[in-house]
Protein backbone atom coordinates (compact mmCIF):
# COMPACT_ATOMS: atom_id res chain seq x y z
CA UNK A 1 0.00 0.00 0.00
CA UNK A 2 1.17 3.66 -0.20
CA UNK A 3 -0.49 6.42 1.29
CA UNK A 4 0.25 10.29 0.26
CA UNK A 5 -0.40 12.87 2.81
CA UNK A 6 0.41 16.82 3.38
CA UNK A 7 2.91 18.16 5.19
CA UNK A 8 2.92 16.94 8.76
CA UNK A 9 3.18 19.94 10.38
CA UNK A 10 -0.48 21.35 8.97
CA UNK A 11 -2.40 18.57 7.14
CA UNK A 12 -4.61 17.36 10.12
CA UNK A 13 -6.88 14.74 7.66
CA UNK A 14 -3.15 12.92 6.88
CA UNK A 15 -2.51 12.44 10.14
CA UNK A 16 -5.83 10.40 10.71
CA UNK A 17 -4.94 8.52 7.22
CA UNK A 18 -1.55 7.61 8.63
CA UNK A 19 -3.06 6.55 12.21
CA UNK A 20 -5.51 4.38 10.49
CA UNK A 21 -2.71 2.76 8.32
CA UNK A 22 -0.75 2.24 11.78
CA UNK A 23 -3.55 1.17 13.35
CA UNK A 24 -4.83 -1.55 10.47
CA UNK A 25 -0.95 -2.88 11.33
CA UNK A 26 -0.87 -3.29 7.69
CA UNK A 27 2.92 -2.43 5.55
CA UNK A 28 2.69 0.95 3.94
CA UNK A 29 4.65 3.49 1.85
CA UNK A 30 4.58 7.03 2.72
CA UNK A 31 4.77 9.52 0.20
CA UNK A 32 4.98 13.41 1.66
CA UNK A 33 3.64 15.90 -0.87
CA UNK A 34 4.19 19.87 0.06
CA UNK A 35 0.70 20.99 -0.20
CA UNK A 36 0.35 24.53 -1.26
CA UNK A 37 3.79 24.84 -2.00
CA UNK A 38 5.04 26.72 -4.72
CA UNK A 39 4.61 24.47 -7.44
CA UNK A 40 1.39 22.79 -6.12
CA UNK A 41 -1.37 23.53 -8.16
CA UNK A 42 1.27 22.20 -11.39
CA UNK A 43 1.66 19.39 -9.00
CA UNK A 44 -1.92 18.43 -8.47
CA UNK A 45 -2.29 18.50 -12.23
CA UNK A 46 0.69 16.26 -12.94
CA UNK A 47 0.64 13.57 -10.44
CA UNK A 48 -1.48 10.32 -11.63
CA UNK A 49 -1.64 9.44 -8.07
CA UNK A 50 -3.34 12.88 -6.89
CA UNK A 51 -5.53 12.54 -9.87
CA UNK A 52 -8.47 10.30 -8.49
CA UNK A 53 -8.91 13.06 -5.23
CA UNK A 54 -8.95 15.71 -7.42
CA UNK A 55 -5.68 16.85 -5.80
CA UNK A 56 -6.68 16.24 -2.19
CA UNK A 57 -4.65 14.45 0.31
CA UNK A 58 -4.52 11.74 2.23
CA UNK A 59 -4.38 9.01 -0.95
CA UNK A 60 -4.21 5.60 -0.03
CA UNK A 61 -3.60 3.60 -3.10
CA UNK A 62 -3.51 -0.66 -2.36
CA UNK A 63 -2.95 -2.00 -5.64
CA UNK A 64 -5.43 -1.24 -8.34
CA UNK A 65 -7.40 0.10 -5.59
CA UNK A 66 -7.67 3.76 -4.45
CA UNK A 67 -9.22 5.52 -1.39
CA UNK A 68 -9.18 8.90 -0.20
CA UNK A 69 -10.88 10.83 2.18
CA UNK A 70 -9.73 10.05 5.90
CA UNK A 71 -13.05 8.27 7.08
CA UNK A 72 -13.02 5.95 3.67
CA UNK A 73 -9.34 4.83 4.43
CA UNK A 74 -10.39 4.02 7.55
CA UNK A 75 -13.59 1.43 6.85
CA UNK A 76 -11.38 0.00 3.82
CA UNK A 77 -8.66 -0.88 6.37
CA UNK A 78 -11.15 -2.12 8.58
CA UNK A 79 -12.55 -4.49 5.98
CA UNK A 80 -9.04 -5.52 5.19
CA UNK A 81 -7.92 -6.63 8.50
CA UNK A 82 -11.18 -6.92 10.44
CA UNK A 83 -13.34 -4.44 12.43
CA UNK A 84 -12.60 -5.04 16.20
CA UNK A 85 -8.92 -3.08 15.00
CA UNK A 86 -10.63 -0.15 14.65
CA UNK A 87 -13.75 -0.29 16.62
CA UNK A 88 -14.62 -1.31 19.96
CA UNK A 89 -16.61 -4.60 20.58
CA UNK A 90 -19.35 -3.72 22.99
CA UNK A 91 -22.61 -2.65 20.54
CA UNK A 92 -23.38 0.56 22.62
CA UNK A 93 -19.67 1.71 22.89
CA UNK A 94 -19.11 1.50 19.13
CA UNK A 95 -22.18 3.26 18.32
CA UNK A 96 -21.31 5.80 19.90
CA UNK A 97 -17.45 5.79 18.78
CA UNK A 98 -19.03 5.28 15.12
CA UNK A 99 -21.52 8.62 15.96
CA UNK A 100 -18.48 10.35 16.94
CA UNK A 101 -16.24 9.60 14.74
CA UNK A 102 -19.43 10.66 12.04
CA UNK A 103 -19.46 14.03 13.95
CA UNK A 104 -15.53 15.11 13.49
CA UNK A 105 -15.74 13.94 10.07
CA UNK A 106 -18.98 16.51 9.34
CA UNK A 107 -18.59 19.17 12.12
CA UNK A 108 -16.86 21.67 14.06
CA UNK A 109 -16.04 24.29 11.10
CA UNK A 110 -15.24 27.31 13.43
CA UNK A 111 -12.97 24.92 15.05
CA UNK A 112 -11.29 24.35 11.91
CA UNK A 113 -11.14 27.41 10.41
CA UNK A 114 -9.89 29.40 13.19
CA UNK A 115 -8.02 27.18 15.14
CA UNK A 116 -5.58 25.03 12.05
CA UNK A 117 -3.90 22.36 13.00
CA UNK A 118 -0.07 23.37 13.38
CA UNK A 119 2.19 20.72 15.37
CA UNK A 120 5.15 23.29 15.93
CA UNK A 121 3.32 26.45 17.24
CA UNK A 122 2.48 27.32 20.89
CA UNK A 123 -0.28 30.21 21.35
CA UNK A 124 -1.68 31.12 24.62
CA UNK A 125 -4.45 33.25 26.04
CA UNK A 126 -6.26 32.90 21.99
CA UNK A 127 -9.32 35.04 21.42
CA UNK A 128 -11.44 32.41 20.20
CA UNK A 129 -15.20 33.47 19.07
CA UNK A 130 -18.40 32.33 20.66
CA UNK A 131 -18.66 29.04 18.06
CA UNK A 132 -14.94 28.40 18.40
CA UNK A 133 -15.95 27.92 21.77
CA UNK A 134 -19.27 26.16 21.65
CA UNK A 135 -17.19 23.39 19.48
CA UNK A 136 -15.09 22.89 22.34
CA UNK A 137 -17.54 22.45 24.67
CA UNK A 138 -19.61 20.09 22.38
CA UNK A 139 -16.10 17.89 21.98
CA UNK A 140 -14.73 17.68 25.68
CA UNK A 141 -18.75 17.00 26.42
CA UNK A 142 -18.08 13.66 24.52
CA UNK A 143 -15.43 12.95 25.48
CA UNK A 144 -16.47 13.39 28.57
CA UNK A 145 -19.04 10.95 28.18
CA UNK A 146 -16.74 8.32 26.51
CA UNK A 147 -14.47 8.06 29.18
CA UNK A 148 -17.12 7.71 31.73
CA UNK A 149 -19.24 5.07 29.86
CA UNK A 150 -16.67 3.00 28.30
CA UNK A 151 -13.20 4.29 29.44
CA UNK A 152 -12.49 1.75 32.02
CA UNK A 153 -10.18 -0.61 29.57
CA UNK A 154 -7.11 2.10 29.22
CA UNK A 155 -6.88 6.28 29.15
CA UNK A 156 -8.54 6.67 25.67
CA UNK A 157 -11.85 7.59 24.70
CA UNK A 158 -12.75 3.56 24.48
CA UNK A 159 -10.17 2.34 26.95
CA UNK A 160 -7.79 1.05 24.07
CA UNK A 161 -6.98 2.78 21.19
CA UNK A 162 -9.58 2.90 18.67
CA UNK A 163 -11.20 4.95 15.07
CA UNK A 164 -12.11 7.42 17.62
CA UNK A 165 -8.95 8.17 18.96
CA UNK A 166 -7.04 8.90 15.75
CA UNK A 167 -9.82 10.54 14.38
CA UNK A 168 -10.03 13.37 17.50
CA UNK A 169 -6.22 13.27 17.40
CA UNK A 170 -5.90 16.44 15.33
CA UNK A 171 -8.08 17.84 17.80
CA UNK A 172 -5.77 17.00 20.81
CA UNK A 173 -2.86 18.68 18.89
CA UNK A 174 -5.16 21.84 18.29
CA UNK A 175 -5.96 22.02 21.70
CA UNK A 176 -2.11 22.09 22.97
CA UNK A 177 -1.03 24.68 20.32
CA UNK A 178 -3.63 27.21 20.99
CA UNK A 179 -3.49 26.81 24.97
CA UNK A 180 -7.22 25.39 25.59
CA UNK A 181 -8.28 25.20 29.00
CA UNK A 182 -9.44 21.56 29.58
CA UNK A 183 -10.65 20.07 32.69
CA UNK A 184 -8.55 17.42 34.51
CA UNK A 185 -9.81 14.05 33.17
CA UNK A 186 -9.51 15.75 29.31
CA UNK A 187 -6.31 16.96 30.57
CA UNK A 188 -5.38 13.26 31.11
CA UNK A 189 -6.91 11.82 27.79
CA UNK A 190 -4.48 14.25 25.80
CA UNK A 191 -1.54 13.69 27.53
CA UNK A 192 -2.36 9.86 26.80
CA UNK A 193 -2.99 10.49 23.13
CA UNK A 194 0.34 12.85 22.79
CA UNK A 195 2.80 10.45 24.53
CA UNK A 196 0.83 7.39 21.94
CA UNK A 197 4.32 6.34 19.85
CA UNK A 198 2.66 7.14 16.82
CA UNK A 199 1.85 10.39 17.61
CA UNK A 200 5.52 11.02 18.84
CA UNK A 201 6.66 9.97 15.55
CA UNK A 202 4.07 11.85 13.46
CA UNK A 203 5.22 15.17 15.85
CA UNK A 204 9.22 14.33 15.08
CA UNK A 205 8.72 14.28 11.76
CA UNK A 206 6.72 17.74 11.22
CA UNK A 207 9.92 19.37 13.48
CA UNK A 208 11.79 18.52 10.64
CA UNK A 209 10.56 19.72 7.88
CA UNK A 210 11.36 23.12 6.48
CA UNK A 211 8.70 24.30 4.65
CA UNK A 212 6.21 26.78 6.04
CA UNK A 213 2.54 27.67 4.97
CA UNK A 214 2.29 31.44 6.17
CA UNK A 215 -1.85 31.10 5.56
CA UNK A 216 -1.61 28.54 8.71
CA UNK A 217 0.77 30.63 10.62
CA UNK A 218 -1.88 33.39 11.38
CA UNK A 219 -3.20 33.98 14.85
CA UNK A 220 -6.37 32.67 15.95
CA UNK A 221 -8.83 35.05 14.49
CA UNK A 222 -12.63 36.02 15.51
């Protein structure tokens, strides 16, 4: 398989690709493409393998076989190498993980927008708008619930690591760059999810590279 994501540092929908390809346990290429780079738009027109997203990213190509979009790559791995990898057993606890997993995919745009997803920057005391802020709420209200309902098995949402986890990771990275206050036990479940191995490796990797996308530098805005 080989899987082509964004830069590290920025491209929060690679880093779920790649945690689902660690997670499916599966042997992978990696292929790092400098999204809105100079020469990216010639890129995107160019590259065969960019050509069935339309120029998106993450790509996960097995074979004659192509998937992108974060939440496809994960259900095709999970197919692949069977479901209890990515989801947890219990019917009511992977409802839920499937609901929120649903929600990240579809939701949270203020988030998004003003808050990007940048590995190497520390902000503190952010303005962050009145929807910024209702988005955080709604997602440490989850997780909130998570932990307390099916949390028991380990300190991730699900106990063990699961589709829920990798999918909220971008989130937990978010959350340390632009200072958000977080009660204890959220305090806990990031610290859990930033120490994961993947995760430290992912992190390493966007401290080295070199390239910077200034549009992504900006401070949190209104």
């Amino acid at each position: 398989m080989k899987l082509i994501i964004g830069n590290k540092n920025y491209s929060s929908w690679s880093l779920r690709a790649w945690l689902a390809c660690k997670q499916s346990g599966l042997s992978f290429q990696e292929l790092t493409v400098p999204i809105l780079g100079e020469d990216w738009e010639q890129q995107k027109r160019d590259s065969e393998e960019l050509a069935p997203s339309s120029g998106k990213v993450p790509v996960l190509w097995d074979g004659d076989a192509v998937v992108w979009d974060s939440l496809a790559i994960i259900e095709y791995l999970a197919d692949k190498v069977g479901r209890d990898r990515f989801w947890p057993k219990e019917d009511a606890a992977r409802a839920m993980a499937r609901s929120m997993v649903a929600e990240m995919h579809s939701s949270y745009l203020p988030l998004r927008r003003s808050c990007p997803m940048n590995v190497r920057a520390r902000t503190r005391g952010a303005s962050l708008s009145p929807e910024v802020r209702d988005d955080i709420v709604r997602i440490l209200t989850l997780w909130a619930e998570a932990r307390a309902r099916f949390g028991q098995g380990g300190p991730f949402l699900f106990g063990t690591f699961c589709a829920a986890d990798l999918i909220y990771a971008p989130v937990v990275s978010r959350f340390l760059t632009y200072g958000i206050p977080m009660p204890g036990f959220a305090q806990s479940y990031v610290e859990a999810v930033w120490e994961h191995e993947w995760m430290r490796q992912w992190f390493a990797a966007a401290e080295r590279e070199d390239w910077v996308i200034e549009q992504f530098e900006v401070p949190v805005t209104q």
